[in-house]
PDB file of N, CA and C in Angstrom:
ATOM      1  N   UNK A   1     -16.006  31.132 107.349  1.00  0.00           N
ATOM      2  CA  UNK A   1     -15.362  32.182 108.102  1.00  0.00           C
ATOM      3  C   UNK A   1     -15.747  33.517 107.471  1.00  0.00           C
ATOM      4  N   UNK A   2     -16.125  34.740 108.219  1.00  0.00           N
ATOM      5  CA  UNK A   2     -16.466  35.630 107.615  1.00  0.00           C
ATOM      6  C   UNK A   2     -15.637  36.803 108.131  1.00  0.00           C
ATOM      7  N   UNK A   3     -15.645  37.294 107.470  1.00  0.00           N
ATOM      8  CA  UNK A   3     -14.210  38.863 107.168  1.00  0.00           C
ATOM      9  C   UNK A   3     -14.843  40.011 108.179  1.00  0.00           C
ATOM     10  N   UNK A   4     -14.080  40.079 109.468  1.00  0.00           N
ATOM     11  CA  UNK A   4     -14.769  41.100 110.836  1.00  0.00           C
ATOM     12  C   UNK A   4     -14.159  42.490 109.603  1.00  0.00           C
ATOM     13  N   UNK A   5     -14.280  43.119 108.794  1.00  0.00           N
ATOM     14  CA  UNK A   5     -13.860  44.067 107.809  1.00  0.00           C
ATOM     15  C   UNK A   5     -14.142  44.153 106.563  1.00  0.00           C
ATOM     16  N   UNK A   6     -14.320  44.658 105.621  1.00  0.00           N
ATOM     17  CA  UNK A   6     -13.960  44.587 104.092  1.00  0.00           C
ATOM     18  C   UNK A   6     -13.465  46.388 104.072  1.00  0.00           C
ATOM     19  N   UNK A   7     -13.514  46.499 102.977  1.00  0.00           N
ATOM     20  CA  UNK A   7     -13.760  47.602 101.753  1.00  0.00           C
ATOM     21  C   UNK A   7     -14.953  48.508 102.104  1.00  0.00           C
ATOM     22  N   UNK A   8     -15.228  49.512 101.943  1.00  0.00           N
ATOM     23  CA  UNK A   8     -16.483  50.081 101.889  1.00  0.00           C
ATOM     24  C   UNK A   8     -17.363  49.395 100.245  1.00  0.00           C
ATOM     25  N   UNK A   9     -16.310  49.666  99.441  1.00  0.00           N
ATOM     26  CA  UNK A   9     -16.869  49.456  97.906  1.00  0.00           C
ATOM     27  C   UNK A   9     -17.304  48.014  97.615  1.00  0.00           C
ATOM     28  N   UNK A  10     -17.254  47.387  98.092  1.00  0.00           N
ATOM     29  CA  UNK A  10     -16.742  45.970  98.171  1.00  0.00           C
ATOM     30  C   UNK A  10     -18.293  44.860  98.610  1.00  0.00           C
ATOM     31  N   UNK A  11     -18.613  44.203  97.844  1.00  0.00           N
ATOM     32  CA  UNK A  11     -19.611  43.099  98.624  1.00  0.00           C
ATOM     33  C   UNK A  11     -19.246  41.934  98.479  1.00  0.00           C
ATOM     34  N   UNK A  12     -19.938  40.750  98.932  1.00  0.00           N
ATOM     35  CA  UNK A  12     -19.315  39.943  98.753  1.00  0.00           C
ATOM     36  C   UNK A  12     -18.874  39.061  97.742  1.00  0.00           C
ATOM     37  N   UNK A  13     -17.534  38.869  97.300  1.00  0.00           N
ATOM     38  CA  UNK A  13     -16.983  38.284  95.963  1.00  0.00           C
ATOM     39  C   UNK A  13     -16.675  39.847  94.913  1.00  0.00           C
ATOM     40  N   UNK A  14     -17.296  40.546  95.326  1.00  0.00           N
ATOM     41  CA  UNK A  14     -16.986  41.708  94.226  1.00  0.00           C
ATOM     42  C   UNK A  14     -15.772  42.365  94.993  1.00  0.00           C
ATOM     43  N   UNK A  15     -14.714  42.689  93.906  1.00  0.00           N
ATOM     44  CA  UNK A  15     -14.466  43.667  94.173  1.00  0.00           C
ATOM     45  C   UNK A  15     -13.530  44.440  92.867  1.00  0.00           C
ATOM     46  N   UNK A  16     -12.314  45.254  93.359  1.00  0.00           N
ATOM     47  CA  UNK A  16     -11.895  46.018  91.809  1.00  0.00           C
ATOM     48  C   UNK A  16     -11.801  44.973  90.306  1.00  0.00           C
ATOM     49  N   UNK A  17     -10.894  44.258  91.185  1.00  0.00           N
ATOM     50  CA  UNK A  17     -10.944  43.615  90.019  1.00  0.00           C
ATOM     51  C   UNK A  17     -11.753  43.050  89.159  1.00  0.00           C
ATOM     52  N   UNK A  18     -13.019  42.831  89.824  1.00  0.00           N
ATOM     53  CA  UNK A  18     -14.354  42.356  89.041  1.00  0.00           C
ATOM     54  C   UNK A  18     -15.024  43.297  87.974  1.00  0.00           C
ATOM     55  N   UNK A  19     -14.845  44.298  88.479  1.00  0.00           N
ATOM     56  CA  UNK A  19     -15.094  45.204  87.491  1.00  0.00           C
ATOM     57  C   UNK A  19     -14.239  45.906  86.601  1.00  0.00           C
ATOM     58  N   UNK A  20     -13.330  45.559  86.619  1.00  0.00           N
ATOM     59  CA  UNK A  20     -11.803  45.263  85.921  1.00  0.00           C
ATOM     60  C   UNK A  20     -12.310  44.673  84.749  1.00  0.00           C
ATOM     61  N   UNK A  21     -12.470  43.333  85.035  1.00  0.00           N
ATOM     62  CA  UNK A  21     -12.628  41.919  84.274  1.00  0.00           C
ATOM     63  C   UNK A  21     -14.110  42.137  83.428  1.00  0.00           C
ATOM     64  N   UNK A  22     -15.252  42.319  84.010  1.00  0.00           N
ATOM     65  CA  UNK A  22     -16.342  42.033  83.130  1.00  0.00           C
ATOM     66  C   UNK A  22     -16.668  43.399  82.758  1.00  0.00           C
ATOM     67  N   UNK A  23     -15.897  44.740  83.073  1.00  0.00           N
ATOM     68  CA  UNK A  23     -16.344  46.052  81.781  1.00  0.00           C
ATOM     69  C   UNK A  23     -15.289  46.515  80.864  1.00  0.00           C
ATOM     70  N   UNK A  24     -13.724  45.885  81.338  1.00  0.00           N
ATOM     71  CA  UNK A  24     -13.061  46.459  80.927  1.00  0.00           C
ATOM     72  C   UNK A  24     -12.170  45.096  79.741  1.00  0.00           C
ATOM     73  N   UNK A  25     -12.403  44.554  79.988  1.00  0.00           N
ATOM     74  CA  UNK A  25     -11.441  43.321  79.731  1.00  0.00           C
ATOM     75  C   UNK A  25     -12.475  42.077  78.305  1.00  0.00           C
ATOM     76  N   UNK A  26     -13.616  42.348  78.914  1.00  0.00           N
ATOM     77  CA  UNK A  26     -14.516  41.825  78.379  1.00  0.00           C
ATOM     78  C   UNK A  26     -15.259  42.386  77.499  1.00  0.00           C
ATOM     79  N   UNK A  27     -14.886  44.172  77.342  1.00  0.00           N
ATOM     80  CA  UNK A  27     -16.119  44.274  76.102  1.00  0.00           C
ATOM     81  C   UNK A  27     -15.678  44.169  74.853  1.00  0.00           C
ATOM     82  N   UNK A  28     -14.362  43.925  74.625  1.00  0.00           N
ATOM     83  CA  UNK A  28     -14.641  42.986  72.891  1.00  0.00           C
ATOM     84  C   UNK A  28     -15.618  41.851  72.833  1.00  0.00           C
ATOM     85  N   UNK A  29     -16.059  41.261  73.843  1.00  0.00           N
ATOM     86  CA  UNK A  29     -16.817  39.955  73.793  1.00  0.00           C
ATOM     87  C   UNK A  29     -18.242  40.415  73.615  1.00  0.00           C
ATOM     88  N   UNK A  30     -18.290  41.708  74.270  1.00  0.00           N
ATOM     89  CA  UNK A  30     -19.794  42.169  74.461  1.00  0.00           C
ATOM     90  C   UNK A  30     -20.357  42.607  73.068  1.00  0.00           C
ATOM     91  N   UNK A  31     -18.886  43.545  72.667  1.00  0.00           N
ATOM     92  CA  UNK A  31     -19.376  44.064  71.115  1.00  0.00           C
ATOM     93  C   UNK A  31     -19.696  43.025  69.958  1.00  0.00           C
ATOM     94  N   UNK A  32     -18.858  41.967  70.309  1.00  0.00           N
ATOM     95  CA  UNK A  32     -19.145  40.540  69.424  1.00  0.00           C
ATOM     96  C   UNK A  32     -20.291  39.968  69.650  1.00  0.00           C
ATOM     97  N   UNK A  33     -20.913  39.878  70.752  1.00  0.00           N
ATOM     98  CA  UNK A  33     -22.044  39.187  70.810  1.00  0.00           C
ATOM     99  C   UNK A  33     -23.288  40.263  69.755  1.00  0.00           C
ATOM    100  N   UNK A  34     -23.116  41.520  70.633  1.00  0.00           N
ATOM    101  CA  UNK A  34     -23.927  42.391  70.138  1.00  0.00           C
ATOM    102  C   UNK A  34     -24.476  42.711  68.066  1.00  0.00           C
ATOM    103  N   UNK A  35     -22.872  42.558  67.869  1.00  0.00           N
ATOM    104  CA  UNK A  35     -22.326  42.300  66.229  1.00  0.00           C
ATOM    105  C   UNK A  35     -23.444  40.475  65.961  1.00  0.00           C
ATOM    106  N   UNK A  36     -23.803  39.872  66.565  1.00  0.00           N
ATOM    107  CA  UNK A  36     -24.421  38.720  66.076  1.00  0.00           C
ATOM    108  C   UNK A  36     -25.225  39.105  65.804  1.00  0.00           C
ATOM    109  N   UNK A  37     -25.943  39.943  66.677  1.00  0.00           N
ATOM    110  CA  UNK A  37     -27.354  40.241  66.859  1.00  0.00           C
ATOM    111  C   UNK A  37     -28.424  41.788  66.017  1.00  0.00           C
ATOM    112  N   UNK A  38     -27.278  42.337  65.824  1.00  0.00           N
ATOM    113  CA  UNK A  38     -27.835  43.456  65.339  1.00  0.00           C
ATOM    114  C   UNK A  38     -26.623  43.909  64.019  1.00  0.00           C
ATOM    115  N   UNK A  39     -25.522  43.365  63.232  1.00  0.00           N
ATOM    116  CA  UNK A  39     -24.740  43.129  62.479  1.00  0.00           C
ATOM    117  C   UNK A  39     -25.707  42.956  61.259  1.00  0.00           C
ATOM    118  N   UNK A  40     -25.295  43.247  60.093  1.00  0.00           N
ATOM    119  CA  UNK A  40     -26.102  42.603  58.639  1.00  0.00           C
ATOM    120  C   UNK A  40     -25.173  41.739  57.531  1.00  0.00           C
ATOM    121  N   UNK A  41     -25.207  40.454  57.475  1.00  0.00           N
ATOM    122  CA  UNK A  41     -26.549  39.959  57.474  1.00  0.00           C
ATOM    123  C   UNK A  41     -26.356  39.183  59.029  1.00  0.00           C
ATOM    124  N   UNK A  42     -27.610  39.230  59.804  1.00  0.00           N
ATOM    125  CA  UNK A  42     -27.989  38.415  61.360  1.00  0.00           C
ATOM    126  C   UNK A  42     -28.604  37.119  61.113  1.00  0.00           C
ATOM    127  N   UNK A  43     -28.321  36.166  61.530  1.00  0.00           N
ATOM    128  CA  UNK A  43     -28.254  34.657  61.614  1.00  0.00           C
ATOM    129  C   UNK A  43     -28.533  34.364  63.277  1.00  0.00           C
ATOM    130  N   UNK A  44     -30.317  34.563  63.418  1.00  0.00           N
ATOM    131  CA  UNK A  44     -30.409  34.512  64.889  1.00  0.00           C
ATOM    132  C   UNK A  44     -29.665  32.644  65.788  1.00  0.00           C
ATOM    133  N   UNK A  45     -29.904  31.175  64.469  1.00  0.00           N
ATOM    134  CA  UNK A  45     -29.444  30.434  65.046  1.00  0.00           C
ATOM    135  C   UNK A  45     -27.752  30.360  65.258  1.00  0.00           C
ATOM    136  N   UNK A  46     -27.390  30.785  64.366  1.00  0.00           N
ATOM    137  CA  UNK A  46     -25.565  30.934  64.183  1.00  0.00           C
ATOM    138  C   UNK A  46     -25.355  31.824  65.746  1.00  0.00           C
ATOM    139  N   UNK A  47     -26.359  32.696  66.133  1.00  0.00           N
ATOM    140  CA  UNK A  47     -25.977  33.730  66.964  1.00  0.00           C
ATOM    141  C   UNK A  47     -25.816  32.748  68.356  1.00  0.00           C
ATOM    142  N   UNK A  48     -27.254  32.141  68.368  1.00  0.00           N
ATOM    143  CA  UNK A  48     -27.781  31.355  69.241  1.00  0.00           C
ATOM    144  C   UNK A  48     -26.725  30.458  69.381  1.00  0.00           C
ATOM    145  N   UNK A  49     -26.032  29.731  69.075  1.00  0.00           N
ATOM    146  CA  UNK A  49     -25.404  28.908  69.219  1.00  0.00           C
ATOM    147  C   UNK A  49     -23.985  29.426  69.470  1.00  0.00           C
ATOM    148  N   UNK A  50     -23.230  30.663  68.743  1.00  0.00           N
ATOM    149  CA  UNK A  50     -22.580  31.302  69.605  1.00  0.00           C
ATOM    150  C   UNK A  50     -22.459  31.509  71.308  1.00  0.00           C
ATOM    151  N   UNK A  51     -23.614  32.428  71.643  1.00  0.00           N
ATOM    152  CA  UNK A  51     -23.757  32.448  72.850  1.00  0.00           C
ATOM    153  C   UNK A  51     -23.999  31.380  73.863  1.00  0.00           C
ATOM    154  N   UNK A  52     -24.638  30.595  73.146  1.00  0.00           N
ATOM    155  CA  UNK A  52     -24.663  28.986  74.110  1.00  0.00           C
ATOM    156  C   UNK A  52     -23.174  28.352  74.072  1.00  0.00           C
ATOM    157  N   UNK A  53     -22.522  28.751  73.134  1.00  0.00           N
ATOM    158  CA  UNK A  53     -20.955  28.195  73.072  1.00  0.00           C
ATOM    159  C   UNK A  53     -20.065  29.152  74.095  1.00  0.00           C
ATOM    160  N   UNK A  54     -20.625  30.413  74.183  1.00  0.00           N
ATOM    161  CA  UNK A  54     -19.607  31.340  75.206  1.00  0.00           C
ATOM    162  C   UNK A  54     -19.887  30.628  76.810  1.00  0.00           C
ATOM    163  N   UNK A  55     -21.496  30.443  76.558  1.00  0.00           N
ATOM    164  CA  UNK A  55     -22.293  30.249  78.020  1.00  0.00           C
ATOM    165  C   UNK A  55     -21.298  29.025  78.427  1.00  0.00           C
ATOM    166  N   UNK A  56     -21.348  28.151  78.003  1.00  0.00           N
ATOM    167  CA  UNK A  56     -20.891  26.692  78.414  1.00  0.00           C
ATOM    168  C   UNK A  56     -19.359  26.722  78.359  1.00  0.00           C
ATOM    169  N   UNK A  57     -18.649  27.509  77.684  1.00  0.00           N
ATOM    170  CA  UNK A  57     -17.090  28.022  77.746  1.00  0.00           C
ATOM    171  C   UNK A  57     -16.684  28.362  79.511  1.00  0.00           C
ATOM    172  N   UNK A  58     -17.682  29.551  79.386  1.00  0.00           N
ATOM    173  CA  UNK A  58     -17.918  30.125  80.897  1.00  0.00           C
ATOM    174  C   UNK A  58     -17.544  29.497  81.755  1.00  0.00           C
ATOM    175  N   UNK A  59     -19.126  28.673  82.108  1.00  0.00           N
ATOM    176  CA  UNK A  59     -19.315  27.678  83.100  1.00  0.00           C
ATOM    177  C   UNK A  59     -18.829  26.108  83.580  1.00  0.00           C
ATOM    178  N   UNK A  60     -17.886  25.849  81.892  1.00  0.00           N
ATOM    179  CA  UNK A  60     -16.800  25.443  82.389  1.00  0.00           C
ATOM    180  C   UNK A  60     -15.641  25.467  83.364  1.00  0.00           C
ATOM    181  N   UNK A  61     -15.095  27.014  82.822  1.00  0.00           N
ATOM    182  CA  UNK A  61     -14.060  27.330  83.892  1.00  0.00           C
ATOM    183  C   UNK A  61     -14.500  27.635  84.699  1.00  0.00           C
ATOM    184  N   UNK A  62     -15.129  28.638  85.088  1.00  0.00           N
ATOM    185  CA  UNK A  62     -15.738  28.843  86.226  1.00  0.00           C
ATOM    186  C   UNK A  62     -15.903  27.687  87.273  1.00  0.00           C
ATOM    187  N   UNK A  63     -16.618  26.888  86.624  1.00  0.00           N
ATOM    188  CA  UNK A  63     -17.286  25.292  87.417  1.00  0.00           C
ATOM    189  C   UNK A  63     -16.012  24.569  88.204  1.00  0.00           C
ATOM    190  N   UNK A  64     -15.312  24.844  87.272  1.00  0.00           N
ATOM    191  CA  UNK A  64     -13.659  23.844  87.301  1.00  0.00           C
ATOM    192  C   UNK A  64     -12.671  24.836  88.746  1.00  0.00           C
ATOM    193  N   UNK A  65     -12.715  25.925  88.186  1.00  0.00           N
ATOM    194  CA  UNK A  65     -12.225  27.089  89.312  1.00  0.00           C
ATOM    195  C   UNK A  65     -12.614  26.903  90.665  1.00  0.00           C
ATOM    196  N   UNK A  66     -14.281  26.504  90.939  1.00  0.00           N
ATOM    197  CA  UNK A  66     -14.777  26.694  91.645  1.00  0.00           C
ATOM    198  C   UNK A  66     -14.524  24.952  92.426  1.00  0.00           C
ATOM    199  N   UNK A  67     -14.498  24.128  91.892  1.00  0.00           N
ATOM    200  CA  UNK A  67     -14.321  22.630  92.139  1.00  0.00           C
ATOM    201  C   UNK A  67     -12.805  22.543  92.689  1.00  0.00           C
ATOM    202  N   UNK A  68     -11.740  23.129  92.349  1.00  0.00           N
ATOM    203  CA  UNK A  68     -10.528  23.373  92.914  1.00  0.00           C
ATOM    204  C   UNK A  68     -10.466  23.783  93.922  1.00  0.00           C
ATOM    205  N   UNK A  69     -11.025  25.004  93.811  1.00  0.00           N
ATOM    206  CA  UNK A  69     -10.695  25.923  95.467  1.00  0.00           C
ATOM    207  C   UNK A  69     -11.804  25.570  96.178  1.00  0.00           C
ATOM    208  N   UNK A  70     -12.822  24.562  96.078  1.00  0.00           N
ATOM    209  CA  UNK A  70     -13.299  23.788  97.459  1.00  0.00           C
ATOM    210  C   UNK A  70     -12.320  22.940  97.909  1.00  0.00           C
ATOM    211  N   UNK A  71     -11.568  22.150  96.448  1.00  0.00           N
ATOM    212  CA  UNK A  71     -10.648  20.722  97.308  1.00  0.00           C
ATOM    213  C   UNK A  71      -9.388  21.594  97.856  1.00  0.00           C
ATOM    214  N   UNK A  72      -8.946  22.508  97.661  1.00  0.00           N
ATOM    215  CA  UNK A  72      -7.764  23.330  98.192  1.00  0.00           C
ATOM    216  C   UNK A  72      -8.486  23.631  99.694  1.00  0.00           C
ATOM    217  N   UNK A  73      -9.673  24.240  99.439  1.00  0.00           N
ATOM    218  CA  UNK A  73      -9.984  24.475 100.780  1.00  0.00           C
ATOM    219  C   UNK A  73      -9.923  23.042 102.230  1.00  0.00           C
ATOM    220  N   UNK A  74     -10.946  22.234 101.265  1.00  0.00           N
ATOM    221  CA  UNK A  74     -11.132  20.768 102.105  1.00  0.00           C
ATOM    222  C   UNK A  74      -9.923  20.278 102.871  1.00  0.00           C
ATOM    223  N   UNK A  75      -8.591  20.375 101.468  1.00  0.00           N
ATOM    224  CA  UNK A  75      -7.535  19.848 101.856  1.00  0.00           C
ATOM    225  C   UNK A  75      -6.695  20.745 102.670  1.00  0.00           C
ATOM    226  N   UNK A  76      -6.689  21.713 102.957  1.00  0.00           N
ATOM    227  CA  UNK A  76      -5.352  22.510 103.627  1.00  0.00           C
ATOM    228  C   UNK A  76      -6.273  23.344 104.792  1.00  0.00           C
ATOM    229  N   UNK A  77      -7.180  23.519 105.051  1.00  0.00           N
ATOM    230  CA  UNK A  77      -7.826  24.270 105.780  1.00  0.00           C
ATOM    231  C   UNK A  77      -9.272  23.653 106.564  1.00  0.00           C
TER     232      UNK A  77
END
């Protein structure tokens, strides 16, 4: 089903709150990653494995979020 309207600001899946969430909410995470990488002393595998630990954190929930609100959808709609 697609929205005869939005937002001017707005595309699809974005909107305030998205940019809420990943500039405002999220840059302690950014400065931490950044601190792996350019911090002294830098440990590129310690770093590496950080970020593969955020990545897969992520795409967990995300994955899981996203696996819900299909069966919410399937089921009620």
């Amino acid at each position: 089903m697609l929205p005869l309207s939005s937002a001017p600001y707005t595309l699809p899946f974005v909107g305030p709150g998205t940019y809420l969430i990943f500039g405002i909410v999220l840059a302690p995470v950014y400065v931490m990653v950044a601190a792996w990488y350019l911090g002294d002393p830098s440990d590129g595998k310690t770093a590496g494995l950080g970020v593969a630990y955020l990545a897969g954190l992520t795409t967990a929930l995300w994955g899981g979020l996203f696996v819900a609100t299909m069966v919410i959808k399937f089921a009620f709609f």
